[in-house]
C-alpha atoms as a PDB file:
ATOM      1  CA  UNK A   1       0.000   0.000   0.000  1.00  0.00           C
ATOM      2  CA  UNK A   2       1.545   3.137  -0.716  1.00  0.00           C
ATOM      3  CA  UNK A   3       0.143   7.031  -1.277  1.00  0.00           C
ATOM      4  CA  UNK A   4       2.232   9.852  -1.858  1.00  0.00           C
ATOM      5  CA  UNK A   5       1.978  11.417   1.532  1.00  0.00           C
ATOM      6  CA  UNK A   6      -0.157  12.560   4.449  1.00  0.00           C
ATOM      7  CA  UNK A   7      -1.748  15.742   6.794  1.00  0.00           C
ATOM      8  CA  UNK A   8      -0.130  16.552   9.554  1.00  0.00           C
ATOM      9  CA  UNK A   9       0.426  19.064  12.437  1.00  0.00           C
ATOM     10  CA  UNK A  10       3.907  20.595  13.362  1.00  0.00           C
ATOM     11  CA  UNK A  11       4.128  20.114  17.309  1.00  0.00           C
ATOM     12  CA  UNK A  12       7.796  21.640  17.327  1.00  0.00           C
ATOM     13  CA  UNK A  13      11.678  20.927  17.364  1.00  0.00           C
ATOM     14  CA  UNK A  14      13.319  18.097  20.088  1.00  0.00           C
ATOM     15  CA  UNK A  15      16.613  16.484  20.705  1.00  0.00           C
ATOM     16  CA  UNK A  16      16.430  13.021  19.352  1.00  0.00           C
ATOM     17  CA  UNK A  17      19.584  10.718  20.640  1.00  0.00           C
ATOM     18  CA  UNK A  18      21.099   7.780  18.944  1.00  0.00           C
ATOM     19  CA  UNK A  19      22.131   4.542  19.766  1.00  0.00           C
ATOM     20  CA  UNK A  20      25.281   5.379  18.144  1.00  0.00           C
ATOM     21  CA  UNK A  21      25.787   8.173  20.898  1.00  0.00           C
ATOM     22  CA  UNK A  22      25.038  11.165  18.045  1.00  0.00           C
ATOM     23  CA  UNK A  23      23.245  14.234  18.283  1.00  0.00           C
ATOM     24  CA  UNK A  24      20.027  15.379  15.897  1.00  0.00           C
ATOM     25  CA  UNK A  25      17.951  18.335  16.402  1.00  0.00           C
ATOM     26  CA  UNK A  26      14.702  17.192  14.962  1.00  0.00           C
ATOM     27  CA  UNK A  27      11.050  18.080  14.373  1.00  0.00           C
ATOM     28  CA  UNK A  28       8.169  16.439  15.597  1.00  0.00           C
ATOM     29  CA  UNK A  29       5.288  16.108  13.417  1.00  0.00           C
ATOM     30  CA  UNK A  30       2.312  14.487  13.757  1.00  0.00           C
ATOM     31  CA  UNK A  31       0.592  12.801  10.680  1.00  0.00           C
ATOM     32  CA  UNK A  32      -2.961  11.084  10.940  1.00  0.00           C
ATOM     33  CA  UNK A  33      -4.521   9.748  11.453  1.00  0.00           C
ATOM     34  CA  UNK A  34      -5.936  10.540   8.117  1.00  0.00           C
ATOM     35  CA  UNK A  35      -9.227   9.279   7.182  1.00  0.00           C
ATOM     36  CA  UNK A  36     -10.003   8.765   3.758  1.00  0.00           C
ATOM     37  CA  UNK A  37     -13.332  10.973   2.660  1.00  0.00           C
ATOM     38  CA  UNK A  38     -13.357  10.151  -1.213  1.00  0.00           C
ATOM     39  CA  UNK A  39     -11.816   7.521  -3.630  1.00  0.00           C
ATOM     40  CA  UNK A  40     -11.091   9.295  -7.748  1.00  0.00           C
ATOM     41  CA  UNK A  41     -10.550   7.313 -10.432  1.00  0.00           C
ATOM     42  CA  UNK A  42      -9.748   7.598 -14.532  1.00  0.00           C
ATOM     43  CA  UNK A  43     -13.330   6.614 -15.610  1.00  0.00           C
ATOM     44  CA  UNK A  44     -14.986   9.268 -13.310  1.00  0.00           C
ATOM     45  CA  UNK A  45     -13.066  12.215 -12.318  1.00  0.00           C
ATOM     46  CA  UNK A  46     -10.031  11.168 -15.231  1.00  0.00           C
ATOM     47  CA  UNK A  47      -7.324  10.585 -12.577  1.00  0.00           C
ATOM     48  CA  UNK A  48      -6.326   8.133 -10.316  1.00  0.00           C
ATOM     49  CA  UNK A  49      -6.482  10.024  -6.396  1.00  0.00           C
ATOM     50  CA  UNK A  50      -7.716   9.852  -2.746  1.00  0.00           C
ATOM     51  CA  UNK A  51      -9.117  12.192  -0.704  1.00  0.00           C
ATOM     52  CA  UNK A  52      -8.301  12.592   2.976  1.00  0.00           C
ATOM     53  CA  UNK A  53      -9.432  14.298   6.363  1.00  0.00           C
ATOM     54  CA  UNK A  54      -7.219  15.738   9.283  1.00  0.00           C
ATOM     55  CA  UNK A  55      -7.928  17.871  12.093  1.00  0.00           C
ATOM     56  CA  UNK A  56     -11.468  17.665  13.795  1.00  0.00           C
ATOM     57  CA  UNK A  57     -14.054  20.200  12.667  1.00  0.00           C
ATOM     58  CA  UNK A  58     -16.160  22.567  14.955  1.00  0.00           C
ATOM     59  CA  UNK A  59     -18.451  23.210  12.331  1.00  0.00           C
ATOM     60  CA  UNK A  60     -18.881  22.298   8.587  1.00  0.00           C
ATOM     61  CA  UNK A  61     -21.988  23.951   6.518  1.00  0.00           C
ATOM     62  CA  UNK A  62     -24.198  21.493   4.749  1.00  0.00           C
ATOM     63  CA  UNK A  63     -22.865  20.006   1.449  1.00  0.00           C
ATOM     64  CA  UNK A  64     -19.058  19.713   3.423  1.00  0.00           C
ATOM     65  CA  UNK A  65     -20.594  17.659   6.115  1.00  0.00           C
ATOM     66  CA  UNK A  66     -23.072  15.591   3.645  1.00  0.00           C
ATOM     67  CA  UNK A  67     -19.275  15.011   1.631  1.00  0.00           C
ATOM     68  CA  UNK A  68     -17.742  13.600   4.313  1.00  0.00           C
ATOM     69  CA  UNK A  69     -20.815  11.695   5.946  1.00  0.00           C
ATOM     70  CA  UNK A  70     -19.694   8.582   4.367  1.00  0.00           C
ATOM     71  CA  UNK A  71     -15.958   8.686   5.740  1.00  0.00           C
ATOM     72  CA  UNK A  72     -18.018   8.564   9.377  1.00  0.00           C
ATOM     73  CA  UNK A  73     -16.214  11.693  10.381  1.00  0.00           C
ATOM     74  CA  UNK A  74     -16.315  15.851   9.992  1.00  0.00           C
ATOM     75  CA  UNK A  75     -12.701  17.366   9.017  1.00  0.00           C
ATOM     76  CA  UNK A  76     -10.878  20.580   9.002  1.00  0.00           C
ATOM     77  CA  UNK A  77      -8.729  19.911   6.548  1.00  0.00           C
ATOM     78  CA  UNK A  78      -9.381  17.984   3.526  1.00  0.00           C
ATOM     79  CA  UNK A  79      -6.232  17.044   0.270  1.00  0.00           C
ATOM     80  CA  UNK A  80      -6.090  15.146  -2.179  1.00  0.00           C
ATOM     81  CA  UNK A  81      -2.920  12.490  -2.976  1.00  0.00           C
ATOM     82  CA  UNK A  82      -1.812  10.362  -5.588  1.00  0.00           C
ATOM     83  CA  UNK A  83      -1.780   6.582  -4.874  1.00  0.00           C
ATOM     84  CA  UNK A  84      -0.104   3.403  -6.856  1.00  0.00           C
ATOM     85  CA  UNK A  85      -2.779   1.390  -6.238  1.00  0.00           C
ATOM     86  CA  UNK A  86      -6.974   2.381  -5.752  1.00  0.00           C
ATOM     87  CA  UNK A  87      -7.548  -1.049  -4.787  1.00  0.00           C
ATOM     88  CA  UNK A  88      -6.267  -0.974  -1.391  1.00  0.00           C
ATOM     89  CA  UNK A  89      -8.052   1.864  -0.089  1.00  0.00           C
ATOM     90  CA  UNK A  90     -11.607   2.835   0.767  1.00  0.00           C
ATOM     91  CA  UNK A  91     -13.675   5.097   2.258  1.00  0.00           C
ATOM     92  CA  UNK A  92     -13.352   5.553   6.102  1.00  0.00           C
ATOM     93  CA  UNK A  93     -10.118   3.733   5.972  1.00  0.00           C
ATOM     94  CA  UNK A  94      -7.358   5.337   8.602  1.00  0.00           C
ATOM     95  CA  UNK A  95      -3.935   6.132   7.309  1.00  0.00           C
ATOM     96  CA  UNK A  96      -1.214   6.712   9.959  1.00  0.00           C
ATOM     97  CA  UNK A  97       2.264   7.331  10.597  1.00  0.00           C
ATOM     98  CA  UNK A  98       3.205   3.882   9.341  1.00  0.00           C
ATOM     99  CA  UNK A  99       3.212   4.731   5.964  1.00  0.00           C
ATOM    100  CA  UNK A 100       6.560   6.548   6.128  1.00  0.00           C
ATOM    101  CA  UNK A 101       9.331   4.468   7.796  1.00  0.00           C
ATOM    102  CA  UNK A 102      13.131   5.626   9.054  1.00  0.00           C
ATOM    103  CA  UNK A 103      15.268   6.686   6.574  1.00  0.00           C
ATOM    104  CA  UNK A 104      12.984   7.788   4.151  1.00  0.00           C
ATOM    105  CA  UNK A 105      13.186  11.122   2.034  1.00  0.00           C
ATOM    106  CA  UNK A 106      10.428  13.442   2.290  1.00  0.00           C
ATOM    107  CA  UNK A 107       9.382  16.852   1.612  1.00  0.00           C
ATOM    108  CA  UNK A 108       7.418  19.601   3.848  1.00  0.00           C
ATOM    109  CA  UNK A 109       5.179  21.820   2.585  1.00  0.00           C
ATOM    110  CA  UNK A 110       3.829  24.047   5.346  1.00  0.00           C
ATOM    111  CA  UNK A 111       2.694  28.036   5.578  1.00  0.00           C
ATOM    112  CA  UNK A 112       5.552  30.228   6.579  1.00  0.00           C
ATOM    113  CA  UNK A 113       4.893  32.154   9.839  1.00  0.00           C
ATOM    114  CA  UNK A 114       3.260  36.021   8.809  1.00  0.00           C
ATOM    115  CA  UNK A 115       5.650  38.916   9.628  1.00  0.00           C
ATOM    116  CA  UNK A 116       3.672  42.014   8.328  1.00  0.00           C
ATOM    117  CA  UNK A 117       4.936  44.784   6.535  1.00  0.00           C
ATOM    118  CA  UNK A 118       8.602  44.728   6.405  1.00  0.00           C
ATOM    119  CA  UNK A 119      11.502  46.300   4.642  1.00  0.00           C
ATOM    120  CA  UNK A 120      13.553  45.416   1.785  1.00  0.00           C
ATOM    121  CA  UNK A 121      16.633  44.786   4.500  1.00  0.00           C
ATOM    122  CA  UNK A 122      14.650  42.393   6.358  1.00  0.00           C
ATOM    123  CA  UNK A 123      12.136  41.122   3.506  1.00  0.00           C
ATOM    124  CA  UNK A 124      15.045  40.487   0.665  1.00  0.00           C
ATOM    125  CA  UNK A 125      18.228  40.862   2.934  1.00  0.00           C
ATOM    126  CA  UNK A 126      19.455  44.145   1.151  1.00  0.00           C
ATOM    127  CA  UNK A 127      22.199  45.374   2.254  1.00  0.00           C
ATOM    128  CA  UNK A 128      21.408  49.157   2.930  1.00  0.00           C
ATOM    129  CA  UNK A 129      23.061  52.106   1.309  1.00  0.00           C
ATOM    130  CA  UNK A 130      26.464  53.254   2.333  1.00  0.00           C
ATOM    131  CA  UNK A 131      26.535  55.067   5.937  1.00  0.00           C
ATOM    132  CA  UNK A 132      29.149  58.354   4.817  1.00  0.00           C
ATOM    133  CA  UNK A 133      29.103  60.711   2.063  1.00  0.00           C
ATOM    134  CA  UNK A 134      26.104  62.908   4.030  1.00  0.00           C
ATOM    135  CA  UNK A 135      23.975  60.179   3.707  1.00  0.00           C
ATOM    136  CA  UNK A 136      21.485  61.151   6.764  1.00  0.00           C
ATOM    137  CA  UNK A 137      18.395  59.371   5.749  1.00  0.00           C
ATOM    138  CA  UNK A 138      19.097  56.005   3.402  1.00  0.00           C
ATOM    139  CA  UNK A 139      20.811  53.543   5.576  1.00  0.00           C
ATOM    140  CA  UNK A 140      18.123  51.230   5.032  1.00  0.00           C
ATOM    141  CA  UNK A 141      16.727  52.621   1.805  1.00  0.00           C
ATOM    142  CA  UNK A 142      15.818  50.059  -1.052  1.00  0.00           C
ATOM    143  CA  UNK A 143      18.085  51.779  -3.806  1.00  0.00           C
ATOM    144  CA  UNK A 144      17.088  52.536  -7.416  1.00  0.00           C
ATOM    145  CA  UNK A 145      13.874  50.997  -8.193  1.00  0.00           C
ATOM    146  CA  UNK A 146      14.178  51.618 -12.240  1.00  0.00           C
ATOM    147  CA  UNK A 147      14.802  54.602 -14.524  1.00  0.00           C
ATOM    148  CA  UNK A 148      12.909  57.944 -15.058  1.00  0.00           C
ATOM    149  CA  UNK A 149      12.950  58.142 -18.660  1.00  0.00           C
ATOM    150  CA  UNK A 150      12.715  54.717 -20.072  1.00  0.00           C
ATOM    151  CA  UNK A 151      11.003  52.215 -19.208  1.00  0.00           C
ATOM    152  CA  UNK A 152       9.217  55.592 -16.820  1.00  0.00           C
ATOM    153  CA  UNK A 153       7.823  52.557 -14.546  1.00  0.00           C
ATOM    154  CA  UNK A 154       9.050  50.514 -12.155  1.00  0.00           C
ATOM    155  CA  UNK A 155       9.142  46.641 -13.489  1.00  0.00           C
ATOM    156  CA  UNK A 156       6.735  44.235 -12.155  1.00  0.00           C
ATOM    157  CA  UNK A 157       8.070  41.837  -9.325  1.00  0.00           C
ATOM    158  CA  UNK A 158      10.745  44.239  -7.804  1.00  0.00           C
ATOM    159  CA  UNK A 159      12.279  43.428  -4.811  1.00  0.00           C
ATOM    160  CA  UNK A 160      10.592  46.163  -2.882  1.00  0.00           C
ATOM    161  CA  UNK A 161       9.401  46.802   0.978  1.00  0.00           C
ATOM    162  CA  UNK A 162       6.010  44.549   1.383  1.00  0.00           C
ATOM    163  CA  UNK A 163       4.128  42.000   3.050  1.00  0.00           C
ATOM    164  CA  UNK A 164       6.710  39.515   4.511  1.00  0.00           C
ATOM    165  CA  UNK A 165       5.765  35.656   4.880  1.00  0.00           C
ATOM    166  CA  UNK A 166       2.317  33.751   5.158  1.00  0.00           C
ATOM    167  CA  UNK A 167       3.338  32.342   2.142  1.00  0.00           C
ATOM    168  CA  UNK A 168       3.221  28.229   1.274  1.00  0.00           C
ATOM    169  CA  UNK A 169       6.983  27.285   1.197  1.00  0.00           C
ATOM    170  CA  UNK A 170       7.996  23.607   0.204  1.00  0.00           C
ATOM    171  CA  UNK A 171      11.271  22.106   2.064  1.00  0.00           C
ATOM    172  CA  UNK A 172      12.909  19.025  -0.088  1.00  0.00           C
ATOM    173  CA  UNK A 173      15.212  16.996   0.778  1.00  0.00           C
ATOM    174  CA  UNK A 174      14.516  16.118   4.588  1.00  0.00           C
ATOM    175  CA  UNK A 175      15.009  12.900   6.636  1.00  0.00           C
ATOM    176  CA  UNK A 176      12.888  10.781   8.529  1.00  0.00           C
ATOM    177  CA  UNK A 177      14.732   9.692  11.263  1.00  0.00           C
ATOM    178  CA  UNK A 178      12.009   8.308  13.743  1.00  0.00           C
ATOM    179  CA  UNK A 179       9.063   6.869  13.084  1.00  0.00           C
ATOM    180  CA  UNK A 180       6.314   6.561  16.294  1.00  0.00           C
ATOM    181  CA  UNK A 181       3.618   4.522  14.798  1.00  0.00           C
ATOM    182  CA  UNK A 182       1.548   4.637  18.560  1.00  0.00           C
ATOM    183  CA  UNK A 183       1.469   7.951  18.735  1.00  0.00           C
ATOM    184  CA  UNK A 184       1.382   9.194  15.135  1.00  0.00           C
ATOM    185  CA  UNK A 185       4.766  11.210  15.220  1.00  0.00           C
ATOM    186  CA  UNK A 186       8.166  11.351  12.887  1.00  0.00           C
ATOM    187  CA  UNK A 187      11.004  13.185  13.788  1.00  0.00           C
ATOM    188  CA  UNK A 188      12.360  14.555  10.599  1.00  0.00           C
ATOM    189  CA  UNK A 189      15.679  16.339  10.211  1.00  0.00           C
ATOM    190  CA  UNK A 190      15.674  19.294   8.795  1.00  0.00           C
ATOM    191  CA  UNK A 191      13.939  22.498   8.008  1.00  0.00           C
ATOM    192  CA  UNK A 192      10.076  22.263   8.250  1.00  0.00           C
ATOM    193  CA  UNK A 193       8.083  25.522   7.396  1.00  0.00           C
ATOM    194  CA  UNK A 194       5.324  27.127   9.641  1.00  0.00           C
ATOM    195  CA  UNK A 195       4.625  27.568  13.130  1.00  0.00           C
ATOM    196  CA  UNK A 196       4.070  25.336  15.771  1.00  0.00           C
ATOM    197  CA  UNK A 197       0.669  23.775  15.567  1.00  0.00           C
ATOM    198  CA  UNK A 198       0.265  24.914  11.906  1.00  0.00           C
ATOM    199  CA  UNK A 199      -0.393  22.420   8.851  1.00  0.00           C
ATOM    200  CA  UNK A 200       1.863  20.133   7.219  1.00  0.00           C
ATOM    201  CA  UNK A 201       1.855  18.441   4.037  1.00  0.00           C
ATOM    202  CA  UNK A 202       4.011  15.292   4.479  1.00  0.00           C
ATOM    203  CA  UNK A 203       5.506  13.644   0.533  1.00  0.00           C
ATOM    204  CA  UNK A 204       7.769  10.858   0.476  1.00  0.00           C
ATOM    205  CA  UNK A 205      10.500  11.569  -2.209  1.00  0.00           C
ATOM    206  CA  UNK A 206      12.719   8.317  -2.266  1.00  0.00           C
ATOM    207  CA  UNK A 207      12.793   5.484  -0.027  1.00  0.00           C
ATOM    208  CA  UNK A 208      15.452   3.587  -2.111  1.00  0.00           C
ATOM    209  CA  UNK A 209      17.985   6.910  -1.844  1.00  0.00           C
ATOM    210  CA  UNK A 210      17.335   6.661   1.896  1.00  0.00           C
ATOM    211  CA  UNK A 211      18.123   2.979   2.234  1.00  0.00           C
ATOM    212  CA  UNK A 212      21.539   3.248   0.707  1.00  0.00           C
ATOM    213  CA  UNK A 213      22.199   6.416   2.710  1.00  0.00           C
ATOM    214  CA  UNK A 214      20.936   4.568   5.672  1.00  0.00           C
ATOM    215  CA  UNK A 215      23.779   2.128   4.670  1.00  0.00           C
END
């Protein structure tokens, strides 16, 4: 049985120690238990897909809660994810932690934590403007933002001051080193975006590259 990830919930970063007597600062994330809320396939929707629930919901209005009536639950969060095989799944199925196992290569995708309205020297690490010359008021001035004449408008996408974060960021490349099947929880090393308690989208990338790192 194998689908291309799971819903979780960042709880936060931990020590995790080795037999070997090493040292990795990890973080714990809870997937599932995911329930599975609707099966797609090639004759009906034209792809092959499941659909799955995380995170109890408060309160759903009508045609969300008649959707997931059959899964026997009511769910905050609701993704789809690709699967090899339809046949081993249904709906109302659970889908834990044991999918992933240690060593595996994943990838995070979470919502990165909202910082406001920021400057270009925090928002796109500028450097500022030099500090002598009489230069009173520019320390931590953006620079030229375009010419006068021609083009006479400042090009789209310039690095500029703005809203910084709240933005979906996707971290590849990360390490499962600890799989907790009981409790739901993998320790993964590495970078994994948003705040505690926030969202997580799980993906396993390679379990054959972890295996021979593993070795």
């Amino acid at each position: 049985m194998e689908i291309e990830g799971l819903l979780g919930r960042k709880i936060g970063m931990t020590t995790l120690y080795k037999e070997s007597g090493a040292i990795e600062g990890v973080t714990l994330v809870e997937v599932g238990p995911c329930v599975i809320t609707q099966i797609r396939t090639e004759a009906h929707d034209g792809y092959d897909a499941i659909q799955i629930g995380f995170g109890t919901a408060t309160r759903l209005n009508k045609p969300s809660a008649g959707h997931q009536s059959r899964s026997g639950g009511k769910f905050r969060h609701v993704k789809e994810f690709g699967v090899e095989n339809l046949a081993d799944f249904e709906v109302g199925q659970s889908l834990t932690a044991d999918v992933f196992q240690a060593g595996d290569i994943v990838k995070a995708r979470g919502r990165s934590k909202g910082r406001g309205f920021s400057g270009g020297m925090r928002r796109h690490n500028f450097r500022g403007g030099p500090k002598t010359h009489g230069q009173s008021d520019r320390f931590r001035a953006p620079g030229s933002i375009g010419a006068g004449s021609s083009p006479g408008h400042v090009w789209k996408g310039t690095r500029m001051a703005g809203h910084y974060g709240n933005a979906n960021i996707t971290t590849r490349g990360l390490r499962v080193e600890l799989v907790d099947a009981e409790k739901n929880l993998l320790a993964i090393r590495g970078s994994v975006p948003g705040a505690r308690g926030g969202l997580v989208e799980v993906f396993l990338e390679s379990r054959k590259a972890s295996a021979g790192a593993a070795a």
